[in-house]
C-alpha atoms as a PDB file:
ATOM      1  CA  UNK A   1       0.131  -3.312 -13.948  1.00  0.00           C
ATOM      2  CA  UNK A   2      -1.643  -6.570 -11.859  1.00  0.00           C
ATOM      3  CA  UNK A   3       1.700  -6.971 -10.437  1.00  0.00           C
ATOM      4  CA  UNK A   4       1.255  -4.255  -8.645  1.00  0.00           C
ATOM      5  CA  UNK A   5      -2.525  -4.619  -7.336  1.00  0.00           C
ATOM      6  CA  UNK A   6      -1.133  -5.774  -4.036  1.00  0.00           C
ATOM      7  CA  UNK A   7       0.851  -2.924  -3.209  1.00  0.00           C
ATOM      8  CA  UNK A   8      -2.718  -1.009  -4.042  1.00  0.00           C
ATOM      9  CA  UNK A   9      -4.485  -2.743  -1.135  1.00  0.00           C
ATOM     10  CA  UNK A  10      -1.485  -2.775   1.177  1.00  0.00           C
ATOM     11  CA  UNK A  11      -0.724   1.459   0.835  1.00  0.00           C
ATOM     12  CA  UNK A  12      -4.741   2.058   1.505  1.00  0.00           C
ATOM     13  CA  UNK A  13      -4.159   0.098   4.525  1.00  0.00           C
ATOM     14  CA  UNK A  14      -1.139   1.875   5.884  1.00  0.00           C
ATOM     15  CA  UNK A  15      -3.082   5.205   5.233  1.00  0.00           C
ATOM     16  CA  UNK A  16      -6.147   4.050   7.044  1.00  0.00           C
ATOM     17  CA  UNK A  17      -8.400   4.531   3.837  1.00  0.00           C
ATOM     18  CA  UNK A  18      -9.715   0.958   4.360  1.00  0.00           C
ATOM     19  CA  UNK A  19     -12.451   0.593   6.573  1.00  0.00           C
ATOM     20  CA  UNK A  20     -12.651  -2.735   9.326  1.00  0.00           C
ATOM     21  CA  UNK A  21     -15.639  -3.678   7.843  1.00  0.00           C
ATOM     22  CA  UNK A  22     -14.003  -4.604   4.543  1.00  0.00           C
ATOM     23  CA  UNK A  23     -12.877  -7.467   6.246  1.00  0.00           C
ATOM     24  CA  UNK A  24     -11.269  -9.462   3.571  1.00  0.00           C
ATOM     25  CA  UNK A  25      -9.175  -6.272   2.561  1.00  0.00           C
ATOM     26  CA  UNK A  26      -8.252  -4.673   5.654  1.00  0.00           C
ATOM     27  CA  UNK A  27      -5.319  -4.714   7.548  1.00  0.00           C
ATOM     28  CA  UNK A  28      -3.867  -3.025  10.928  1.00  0.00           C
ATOM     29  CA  UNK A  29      -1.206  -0.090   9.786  1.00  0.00           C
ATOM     30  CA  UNK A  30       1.730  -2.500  10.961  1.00  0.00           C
ATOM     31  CA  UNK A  31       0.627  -5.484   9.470  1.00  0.00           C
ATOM     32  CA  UNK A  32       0.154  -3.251   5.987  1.00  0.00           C
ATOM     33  CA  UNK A  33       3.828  -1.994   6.716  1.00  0.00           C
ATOM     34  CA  UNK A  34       5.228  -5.696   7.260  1.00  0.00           C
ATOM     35  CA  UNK A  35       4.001  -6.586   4.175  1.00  0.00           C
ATOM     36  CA  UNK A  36       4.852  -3.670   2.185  1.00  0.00           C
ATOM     37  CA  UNK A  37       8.227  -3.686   3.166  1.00  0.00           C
ATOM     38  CA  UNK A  38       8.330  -7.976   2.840  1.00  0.00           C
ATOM     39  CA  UNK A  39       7.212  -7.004  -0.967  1.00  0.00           C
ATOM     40  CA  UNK A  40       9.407  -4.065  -1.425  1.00  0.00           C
ATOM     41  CA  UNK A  41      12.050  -5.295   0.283  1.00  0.00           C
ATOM     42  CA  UNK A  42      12.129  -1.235   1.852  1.00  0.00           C
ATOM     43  CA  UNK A  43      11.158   0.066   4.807  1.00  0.00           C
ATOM     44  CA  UNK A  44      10.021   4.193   4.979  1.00  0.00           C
ATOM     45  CA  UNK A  45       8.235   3.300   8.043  1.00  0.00           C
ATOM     46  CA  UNK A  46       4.504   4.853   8.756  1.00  0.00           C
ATOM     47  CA  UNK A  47       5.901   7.972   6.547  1.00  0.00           C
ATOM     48  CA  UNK A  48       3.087   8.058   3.509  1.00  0.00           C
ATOM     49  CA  UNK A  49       5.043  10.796   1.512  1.00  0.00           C
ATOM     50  CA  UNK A  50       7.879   8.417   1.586  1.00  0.00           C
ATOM     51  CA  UNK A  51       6.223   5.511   0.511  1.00  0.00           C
ATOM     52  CA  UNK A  52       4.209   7.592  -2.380  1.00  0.00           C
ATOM     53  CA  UNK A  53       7.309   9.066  -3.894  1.00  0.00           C
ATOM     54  CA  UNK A  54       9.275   5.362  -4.008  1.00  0.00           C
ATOM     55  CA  UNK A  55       5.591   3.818  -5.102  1.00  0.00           C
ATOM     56  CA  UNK A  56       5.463   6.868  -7.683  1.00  0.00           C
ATOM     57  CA  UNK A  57       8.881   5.718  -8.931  1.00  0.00           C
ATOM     58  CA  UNK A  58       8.366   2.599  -9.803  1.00  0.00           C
ATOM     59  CA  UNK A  59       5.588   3.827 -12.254  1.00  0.00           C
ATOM     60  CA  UNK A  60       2.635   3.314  -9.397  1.00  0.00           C
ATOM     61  CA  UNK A  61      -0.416   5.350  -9.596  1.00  0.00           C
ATOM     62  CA  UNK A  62      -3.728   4.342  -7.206  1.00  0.00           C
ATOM     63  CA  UNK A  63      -5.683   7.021  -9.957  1.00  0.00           C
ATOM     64  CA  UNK A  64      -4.976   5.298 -12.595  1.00  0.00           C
ATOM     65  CA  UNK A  65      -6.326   1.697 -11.685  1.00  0.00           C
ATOM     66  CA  UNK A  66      -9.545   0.845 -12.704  1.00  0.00           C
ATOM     67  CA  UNK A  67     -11.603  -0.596  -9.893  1.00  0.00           C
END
């Protein structure tokens, strides 16, 4: 499951649930979706549904990580 910690980070950011003052941790929306999509090696875009259901495919759940 750590391999996918990055991707955790990255999909907060493209949904704006990172805050600018958690500096080390947030990024802009485009620079979330450049990396997700440099990672992935897909691109859905600013769509979150579309990014959830391929993230939910490849077995990745933001509930079930401990924090």
């Amino acid at each position: 499951m750590s391999s996918l910690l990055p991707l955790v980070g990255l999909f907060e950011n493209l949904k704006q649930e990172i805050p600018i003052t958690r500096r080390r941790e947030y990024l802009t929306r485009d620079d979330a979706l450049e990396q997700l999509k440099r990672l992935t090696g897909k691109n859905f875009g600013f769509s979150i549904e579309e990014w959830n259901s391929y993230l939910s495919s490849i077995d990745f759940n933001l509930n079930n990580l401990e924090r």
